[in-house]
PDB file of N, CA and C in Angstrom:
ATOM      1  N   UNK A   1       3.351  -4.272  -6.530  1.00  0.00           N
ATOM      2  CA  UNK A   1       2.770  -3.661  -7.705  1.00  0.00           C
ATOM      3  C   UNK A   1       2.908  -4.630  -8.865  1.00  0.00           C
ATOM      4  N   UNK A   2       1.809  -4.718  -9.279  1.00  0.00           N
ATOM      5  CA  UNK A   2       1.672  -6.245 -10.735  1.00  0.00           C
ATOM      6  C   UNK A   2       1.778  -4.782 -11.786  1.00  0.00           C
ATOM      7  N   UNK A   3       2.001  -5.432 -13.196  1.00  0.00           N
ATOM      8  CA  UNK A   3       2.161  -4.747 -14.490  1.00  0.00           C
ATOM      9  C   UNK A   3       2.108  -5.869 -15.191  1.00  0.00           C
ATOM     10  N   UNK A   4       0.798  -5.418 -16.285  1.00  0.00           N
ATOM     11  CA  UNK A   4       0.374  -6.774 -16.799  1.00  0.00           C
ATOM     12  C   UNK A   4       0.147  -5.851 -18.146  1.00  0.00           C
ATOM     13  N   UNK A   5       0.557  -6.259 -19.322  1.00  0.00           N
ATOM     14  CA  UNK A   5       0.649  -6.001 -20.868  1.00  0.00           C
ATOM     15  C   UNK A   5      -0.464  -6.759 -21.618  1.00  0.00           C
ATOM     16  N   UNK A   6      -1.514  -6.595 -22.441  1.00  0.00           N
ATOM     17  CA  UNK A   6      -1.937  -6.795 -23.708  1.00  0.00           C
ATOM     18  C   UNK A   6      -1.172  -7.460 -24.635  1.00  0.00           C
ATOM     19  N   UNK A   7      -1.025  -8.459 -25.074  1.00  0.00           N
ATOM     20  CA  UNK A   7      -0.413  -9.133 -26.056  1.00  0.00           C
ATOM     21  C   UNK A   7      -1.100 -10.397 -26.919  1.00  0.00           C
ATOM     22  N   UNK A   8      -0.674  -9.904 -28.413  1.00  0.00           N
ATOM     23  CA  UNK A   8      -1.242 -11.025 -28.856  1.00  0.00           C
ATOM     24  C   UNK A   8      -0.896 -12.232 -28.792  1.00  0.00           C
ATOM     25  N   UNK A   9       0.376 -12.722 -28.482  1.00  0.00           N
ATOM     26  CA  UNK A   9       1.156 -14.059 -28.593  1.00  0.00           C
ATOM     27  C   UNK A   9       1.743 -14.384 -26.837  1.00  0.00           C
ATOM     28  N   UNK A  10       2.004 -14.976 -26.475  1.00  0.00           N
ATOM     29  CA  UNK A  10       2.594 -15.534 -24.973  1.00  0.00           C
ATOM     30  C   UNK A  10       3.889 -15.185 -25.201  1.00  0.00           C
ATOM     31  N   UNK A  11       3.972 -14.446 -24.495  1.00  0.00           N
ATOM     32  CA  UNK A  11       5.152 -14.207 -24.020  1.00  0.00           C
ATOM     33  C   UNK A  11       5.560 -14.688 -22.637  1.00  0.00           C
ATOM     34  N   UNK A  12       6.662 -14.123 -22.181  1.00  0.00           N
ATOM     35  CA  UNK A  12       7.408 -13.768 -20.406  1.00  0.00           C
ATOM     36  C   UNK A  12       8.663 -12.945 -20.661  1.00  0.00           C
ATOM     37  N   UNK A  13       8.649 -13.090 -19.411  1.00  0.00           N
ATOM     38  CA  UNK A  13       9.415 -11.742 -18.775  1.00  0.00           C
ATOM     39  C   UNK A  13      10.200 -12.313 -17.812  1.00  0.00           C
ATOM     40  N   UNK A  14      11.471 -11.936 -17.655  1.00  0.00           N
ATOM     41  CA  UNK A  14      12.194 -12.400 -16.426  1.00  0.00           C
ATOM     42  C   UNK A  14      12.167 -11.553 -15.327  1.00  0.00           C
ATOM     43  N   UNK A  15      11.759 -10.477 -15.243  1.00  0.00           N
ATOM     44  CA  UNK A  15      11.461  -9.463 -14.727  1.00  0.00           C
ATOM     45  C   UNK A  15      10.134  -9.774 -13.552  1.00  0.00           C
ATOM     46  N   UNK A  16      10.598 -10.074 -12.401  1.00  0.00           N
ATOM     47  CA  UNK A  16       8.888  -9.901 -11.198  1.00  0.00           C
ATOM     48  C   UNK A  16       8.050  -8.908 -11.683  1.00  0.00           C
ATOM     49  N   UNK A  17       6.792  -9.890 -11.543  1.00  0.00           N
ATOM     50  CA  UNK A  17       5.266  -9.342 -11.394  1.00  0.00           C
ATOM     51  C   UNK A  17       5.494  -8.520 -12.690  1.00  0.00           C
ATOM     52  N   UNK A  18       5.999  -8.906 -13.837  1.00  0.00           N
ATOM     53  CA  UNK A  18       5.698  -8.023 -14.782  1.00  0.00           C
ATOM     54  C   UNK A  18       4.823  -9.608 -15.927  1.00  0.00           C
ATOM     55  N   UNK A  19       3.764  -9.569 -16.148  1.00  0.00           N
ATOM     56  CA  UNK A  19       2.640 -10.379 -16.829  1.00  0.00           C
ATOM     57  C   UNK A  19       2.679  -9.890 -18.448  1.00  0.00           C
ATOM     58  N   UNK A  20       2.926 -10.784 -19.334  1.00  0.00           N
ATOM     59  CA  UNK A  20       1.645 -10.605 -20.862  1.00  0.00           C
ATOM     60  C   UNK A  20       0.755 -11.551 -21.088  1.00  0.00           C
ATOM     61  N   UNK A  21      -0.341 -11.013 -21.004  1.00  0.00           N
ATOM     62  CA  UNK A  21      -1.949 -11.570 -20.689  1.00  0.00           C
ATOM     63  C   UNK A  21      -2.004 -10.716 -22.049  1.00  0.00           C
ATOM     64  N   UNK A  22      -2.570 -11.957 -23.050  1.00  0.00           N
ATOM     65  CA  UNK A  22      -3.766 -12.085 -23.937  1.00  0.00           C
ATOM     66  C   UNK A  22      -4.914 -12.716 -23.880  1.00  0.00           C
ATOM     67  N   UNK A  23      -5.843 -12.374 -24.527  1.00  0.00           N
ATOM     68  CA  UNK A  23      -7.369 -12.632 -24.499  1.00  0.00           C
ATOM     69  C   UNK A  23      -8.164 -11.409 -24.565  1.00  0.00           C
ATOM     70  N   UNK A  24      -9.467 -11.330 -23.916  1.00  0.00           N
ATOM     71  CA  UNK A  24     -10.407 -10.765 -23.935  1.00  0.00           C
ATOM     72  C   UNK A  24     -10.307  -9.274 -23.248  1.00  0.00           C
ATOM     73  N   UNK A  25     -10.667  -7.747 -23.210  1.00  0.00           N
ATOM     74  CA  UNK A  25     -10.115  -7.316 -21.814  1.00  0.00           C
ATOM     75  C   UNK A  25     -10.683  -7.743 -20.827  1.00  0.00           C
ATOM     76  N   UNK A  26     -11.816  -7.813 -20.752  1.00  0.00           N
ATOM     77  CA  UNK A  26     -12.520  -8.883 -19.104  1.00  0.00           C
ATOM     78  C   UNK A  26     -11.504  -9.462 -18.622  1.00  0.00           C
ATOM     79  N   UNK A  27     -11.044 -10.763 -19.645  1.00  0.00           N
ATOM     80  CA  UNK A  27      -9.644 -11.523 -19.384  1.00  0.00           C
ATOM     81  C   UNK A  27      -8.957 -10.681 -18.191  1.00  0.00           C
ATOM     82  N   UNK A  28      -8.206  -9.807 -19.120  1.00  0.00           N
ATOM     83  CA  UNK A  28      -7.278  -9.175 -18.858  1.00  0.00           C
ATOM     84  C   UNK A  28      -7.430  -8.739 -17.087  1.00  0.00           C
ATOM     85  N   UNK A  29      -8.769  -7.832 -16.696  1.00  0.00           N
ATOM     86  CA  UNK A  29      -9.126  -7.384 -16.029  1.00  0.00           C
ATOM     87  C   UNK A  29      -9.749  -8.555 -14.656  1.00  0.00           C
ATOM     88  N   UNK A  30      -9.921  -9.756 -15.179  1.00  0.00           N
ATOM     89  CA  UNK A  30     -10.096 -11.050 -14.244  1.00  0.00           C
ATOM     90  C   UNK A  30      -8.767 -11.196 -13.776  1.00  0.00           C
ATOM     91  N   UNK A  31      -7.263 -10.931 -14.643  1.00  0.00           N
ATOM     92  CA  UNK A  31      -6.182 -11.978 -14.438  1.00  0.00           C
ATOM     93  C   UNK A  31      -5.718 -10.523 -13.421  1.00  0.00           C
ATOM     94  N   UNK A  32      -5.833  -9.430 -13.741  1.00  0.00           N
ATOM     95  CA  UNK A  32      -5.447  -8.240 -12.645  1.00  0.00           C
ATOM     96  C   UNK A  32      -5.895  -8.746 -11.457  1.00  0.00           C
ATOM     97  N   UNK A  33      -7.338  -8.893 -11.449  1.00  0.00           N
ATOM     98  CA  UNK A  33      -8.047  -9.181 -10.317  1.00  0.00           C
ATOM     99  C   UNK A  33      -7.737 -10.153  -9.350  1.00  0.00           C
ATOM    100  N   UNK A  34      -7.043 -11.272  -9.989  1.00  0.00           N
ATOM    101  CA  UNK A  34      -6.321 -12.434  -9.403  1.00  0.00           C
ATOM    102  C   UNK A  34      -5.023 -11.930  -8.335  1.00  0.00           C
ATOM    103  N   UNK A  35      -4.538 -11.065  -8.954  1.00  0.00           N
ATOM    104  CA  UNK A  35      -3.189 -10.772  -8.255  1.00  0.00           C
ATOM    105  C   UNK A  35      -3.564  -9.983  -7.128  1.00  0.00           C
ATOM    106  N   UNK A  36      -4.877  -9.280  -6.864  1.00  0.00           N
ATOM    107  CA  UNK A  36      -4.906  -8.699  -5.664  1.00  0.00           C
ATOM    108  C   UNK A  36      -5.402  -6.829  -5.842  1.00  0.00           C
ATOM    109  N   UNK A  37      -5.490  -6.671  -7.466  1.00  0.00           N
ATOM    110  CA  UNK A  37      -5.258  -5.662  -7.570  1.00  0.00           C
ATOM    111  C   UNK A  37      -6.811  -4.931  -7.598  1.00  0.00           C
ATOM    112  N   UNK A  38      -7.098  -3.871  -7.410  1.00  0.00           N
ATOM    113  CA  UNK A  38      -8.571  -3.304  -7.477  1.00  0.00           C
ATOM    114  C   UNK A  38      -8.598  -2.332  -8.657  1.00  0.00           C
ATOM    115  N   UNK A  39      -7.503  -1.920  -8.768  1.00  0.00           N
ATOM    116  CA  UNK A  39      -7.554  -0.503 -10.142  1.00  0.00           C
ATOM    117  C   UNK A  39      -6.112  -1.120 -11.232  1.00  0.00           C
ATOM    118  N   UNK A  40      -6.238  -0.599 -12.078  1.00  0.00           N
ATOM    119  CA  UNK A  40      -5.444  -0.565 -13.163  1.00  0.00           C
ATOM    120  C   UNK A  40      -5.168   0.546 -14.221  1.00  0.00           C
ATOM    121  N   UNK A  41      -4.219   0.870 -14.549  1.00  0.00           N
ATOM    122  CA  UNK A  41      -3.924   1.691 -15.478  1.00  0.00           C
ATOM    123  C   UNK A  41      -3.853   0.905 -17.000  1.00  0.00           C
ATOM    124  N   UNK A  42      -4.432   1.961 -17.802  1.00  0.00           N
ATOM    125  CA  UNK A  42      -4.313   0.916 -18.981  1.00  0.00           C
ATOM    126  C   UNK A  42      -3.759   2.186 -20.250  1.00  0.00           C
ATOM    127  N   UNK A  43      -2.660   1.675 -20.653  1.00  0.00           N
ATOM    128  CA  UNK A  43      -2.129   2.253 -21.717  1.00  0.00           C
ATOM    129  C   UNK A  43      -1.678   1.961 -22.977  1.00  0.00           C
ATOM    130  N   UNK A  44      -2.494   2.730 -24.060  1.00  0.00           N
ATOM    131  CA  UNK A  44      -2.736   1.351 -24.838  1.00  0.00           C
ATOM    132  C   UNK A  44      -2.741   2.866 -25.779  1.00  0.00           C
ATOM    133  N   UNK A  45      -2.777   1.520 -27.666  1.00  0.00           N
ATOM    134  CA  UNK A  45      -3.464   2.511 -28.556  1.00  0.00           C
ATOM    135  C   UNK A  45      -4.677   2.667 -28.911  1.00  0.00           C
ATOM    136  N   UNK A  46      -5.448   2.970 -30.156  1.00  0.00           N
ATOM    137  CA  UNK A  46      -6.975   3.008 -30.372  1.00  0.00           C
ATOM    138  C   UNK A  46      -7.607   1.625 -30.529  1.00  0.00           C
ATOM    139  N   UNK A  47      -7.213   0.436 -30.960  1.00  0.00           N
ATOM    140  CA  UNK A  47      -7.749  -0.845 -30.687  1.00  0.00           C
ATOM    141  C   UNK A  47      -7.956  -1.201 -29.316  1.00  0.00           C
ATOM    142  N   UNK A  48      -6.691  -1.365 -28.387  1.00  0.00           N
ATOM    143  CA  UNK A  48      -6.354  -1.367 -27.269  1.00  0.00           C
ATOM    144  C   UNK A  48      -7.415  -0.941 -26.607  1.00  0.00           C
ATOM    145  N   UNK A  49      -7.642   0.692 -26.882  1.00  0.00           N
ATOM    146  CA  UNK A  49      -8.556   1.681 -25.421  1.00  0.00           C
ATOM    147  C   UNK A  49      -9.714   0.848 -26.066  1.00  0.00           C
ATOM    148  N   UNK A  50     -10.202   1.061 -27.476  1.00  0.00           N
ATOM    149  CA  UNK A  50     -11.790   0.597 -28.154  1.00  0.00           C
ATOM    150  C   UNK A  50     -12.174  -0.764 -27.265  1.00  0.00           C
ATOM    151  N   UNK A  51     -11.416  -1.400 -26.915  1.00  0.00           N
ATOM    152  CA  UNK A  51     -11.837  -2.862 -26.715  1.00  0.00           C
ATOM    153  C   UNK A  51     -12.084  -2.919 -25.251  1.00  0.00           C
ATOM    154  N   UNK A  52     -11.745  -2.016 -24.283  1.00  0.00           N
ATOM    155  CA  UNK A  52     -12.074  -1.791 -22.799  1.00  0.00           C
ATOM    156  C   UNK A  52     -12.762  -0.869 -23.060  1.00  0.00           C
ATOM    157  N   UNK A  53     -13.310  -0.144 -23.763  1.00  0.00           N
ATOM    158  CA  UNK A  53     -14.490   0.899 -23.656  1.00  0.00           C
ATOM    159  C   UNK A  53     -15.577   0.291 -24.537  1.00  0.00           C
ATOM    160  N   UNK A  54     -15.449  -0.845 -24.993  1.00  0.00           N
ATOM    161  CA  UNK A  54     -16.773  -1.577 -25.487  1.00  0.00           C
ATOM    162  C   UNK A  54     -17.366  -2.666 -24.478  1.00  0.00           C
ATOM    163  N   UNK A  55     -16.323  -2.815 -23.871  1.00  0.00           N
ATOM    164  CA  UNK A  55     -16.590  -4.000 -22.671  1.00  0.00           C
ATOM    165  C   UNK A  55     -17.251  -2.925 -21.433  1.00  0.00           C
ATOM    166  N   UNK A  56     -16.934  -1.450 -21.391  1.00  0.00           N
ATOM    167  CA  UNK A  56     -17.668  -0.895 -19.958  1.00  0.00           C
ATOM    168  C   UNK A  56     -16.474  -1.192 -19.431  1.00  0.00           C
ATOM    169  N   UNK A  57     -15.082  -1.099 -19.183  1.00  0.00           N
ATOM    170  CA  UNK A  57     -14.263  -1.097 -18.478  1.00  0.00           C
ATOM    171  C   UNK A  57     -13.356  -0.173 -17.747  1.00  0.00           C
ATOM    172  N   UNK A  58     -14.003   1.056 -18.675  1.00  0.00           N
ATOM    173  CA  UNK A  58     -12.958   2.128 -18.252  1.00  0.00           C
ATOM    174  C   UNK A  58     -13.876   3.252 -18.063  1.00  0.00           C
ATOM    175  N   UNK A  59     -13.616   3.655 -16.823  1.00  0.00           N
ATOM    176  CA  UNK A  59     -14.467   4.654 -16.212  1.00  0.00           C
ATOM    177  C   UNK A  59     -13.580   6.186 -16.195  1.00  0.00           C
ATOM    178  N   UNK A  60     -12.499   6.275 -15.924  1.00  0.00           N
ATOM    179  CA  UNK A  60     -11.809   7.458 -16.281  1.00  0.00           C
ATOM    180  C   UNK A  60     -10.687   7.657 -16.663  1.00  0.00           C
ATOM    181  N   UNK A  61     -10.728   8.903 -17.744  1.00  0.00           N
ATOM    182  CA  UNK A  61      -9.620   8.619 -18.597  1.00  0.00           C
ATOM    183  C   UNK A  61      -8.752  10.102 -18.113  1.00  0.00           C
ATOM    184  N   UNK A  62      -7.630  10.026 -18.359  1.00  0.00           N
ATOM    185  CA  UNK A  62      -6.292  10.987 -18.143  1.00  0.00           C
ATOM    186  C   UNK A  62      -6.134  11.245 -19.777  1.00  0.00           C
ATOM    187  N   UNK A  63      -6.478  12.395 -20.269  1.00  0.00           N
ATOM    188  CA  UNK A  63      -6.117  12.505 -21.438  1.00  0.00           C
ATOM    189  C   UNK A  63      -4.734  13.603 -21.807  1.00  0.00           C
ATOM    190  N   UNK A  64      -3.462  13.434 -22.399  1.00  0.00           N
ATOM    191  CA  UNK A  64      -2.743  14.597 -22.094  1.00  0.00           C
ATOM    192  C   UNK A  64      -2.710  15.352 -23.436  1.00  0.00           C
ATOM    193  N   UNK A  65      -2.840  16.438 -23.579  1.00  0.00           N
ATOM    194  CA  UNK A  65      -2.785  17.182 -24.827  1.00  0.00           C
ATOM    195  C   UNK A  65      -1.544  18.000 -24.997  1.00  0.00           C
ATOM    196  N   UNK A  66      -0.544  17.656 -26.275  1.00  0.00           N
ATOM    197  CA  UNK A  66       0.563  17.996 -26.335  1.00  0.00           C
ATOM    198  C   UNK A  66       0.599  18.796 -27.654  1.00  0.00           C
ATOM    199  N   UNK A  67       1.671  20.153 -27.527  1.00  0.00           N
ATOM    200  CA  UNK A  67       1.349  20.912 -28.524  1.00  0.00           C
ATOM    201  C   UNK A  67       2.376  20.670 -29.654  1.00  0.00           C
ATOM    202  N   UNK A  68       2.129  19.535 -30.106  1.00  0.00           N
ATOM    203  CA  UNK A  68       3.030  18.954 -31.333  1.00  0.00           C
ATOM    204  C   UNK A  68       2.116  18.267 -32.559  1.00  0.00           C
ATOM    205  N   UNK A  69       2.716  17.827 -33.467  1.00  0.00           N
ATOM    206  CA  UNK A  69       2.162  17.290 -34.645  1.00  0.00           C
ATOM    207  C   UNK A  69       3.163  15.656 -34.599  1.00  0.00           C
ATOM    208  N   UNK A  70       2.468  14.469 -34.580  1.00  0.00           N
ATOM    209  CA  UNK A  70       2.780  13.253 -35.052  1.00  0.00           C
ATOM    210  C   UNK A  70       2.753  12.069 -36.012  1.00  0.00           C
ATOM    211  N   UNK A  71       2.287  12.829 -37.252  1.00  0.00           N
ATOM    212  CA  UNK A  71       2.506  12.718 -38.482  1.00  0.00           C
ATOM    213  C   UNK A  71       1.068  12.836 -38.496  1.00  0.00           C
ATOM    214  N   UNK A  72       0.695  11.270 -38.758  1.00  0.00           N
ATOM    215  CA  UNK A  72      -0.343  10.314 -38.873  1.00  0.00           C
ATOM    216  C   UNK A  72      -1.577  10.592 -38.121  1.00  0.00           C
ATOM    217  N   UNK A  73      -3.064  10.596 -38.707  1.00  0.00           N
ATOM    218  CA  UNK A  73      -4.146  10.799 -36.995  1.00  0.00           C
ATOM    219  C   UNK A  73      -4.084   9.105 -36.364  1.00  0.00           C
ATOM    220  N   UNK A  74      -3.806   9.832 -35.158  1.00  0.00           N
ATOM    221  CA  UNK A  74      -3.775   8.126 -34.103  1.00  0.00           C
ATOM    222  C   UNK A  74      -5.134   8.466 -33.296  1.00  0.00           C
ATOM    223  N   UNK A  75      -5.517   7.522 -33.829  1.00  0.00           N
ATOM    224  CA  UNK A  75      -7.060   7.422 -33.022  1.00  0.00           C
ATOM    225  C   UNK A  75      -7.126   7.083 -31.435  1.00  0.00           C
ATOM    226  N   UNK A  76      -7.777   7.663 -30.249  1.00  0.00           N
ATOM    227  CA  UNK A  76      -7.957   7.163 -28.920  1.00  0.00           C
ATOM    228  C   UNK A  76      -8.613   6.103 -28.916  1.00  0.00           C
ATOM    229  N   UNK A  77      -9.515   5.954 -29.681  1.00  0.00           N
ATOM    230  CA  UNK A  77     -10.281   4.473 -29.793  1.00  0.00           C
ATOM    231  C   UNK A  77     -10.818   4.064 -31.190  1.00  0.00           C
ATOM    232  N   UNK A  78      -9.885   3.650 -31.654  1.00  0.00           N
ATOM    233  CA  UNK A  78     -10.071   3.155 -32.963  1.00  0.00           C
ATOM    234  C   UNK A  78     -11.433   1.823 -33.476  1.00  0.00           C
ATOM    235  N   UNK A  79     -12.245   2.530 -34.270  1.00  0.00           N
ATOM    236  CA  UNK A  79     -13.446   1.332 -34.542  1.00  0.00           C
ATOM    237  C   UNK A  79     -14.138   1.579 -33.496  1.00  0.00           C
ATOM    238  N   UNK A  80     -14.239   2.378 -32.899  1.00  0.00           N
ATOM    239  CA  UNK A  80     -15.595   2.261 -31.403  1.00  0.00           C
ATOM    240  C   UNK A  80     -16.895   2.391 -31.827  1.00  0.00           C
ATOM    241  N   UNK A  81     -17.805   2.561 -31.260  1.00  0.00           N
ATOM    242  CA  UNK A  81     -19.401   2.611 -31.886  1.00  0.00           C
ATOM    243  C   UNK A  81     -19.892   2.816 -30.497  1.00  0.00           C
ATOM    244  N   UNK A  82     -19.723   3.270 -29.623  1.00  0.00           N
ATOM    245  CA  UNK A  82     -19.808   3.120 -28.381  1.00  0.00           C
ATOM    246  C   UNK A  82     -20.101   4.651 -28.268  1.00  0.00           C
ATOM    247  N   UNK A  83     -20.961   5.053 -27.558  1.00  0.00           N
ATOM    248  CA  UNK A  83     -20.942   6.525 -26.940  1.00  0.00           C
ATOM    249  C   UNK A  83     -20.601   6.591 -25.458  1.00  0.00           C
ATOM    250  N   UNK A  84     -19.850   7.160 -25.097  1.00  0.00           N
ATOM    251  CA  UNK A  84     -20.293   7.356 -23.809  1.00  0.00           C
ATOM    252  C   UNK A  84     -19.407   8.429 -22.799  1.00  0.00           C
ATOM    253  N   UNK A  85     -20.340   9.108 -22.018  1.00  0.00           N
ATOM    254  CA  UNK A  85     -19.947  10.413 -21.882  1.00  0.00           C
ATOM    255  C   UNK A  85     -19.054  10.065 -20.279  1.00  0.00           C
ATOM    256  N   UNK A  86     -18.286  11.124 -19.820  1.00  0.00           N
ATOM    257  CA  UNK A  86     -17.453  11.130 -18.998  1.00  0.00           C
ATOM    258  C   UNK A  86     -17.401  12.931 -18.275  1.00  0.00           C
ATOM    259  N   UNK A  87     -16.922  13.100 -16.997  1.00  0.00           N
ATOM    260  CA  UNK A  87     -17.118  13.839 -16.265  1.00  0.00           C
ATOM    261  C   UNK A  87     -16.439  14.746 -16.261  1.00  0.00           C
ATOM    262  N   UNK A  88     -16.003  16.187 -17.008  1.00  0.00           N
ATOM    263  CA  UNK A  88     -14.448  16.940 -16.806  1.00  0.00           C
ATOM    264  C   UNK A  88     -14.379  16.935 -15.402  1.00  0.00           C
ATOM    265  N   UNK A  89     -13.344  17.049 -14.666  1.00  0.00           N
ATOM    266  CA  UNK A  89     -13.094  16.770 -13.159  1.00  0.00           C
ATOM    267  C   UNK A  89     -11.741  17.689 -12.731  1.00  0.00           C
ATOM    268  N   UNK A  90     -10.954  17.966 -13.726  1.00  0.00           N
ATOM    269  CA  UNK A  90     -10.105  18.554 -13.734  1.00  0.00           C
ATOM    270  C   UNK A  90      -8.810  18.845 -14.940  1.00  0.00           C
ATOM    271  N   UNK A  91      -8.640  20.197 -15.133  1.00  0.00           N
ATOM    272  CA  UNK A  91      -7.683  20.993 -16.515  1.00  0.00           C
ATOM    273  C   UNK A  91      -6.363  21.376 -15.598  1.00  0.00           C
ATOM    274  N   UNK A  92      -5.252  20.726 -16.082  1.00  0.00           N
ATOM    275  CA  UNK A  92      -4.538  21.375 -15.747  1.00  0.00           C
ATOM    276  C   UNK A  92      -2.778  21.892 -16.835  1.00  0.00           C
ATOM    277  N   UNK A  93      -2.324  23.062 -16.487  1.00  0.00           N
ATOM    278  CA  UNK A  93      -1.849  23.677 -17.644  1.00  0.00           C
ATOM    279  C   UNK A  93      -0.053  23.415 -17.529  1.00  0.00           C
ATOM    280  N   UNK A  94       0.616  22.987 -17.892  1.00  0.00           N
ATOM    281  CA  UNK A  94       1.638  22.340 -17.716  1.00  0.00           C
ATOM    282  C   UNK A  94       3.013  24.084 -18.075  1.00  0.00           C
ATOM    283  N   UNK A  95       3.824  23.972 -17.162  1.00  0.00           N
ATOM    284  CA  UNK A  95       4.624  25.320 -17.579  1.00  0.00           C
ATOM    285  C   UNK A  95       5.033  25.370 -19.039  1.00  0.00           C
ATOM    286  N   UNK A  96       5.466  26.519 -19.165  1.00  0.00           N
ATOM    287  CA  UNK A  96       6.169  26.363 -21.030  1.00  0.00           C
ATOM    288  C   UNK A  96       7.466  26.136 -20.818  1.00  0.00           C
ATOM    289  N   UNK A  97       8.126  25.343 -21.834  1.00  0.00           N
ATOM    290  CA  UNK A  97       9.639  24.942 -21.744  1.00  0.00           C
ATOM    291  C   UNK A  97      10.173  25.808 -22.653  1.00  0.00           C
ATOM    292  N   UNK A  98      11.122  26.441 -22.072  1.00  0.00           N
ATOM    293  CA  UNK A  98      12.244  27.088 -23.399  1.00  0.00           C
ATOM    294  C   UNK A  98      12.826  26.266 -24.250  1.00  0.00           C
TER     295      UNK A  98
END
């Protein structure tokens, strides 16, 4: 299992198969591709997701909806201009915690 990070500056890791790949997401999604991998998880903030959903990179999303307040609005894709629609496929309702 590879785990490869978004970063603006070069880093490493002493840690196996753990990667920080900056550049483009294509980049990103070429240097996955190198290691063998066919899918990827990508977890990111609203620049982050905006920049694989302007490239056509991300075909389905896991969205989790939590019943809290976190100050600030944090955008899913910050700056997008992009439309594009996606499939509900499945809701599911998580127990209540005391």
């Amino acid at each position: 299992m590879y785990f490869s990070f978004l970063s603006d500056s070069e880093k490493s890791s002493e840690e196996k198969n753990v990667y920080f790949v900056s550049g483009s997401p294509r980049d990103v999604v070429k240097f996955i591709q190198s290691k063998g991998q066919k899918k990827a998880l990508l977890i990111g903030g609203g620049t982050t997701n905006a920049g694989f959903l302007e490239a056509g990179l991300i075909d389905e999303i896991i969205l989790s909806v939590h019943p809290m307040t976190l100050g600030q609005e944090i955008p899913l894709f910050k700056g997008n201009e992009v439309e594009q629609g996606f499939d509900l496929v499945d809701v599911r309702t998580c127990p209540e915690s005391s």
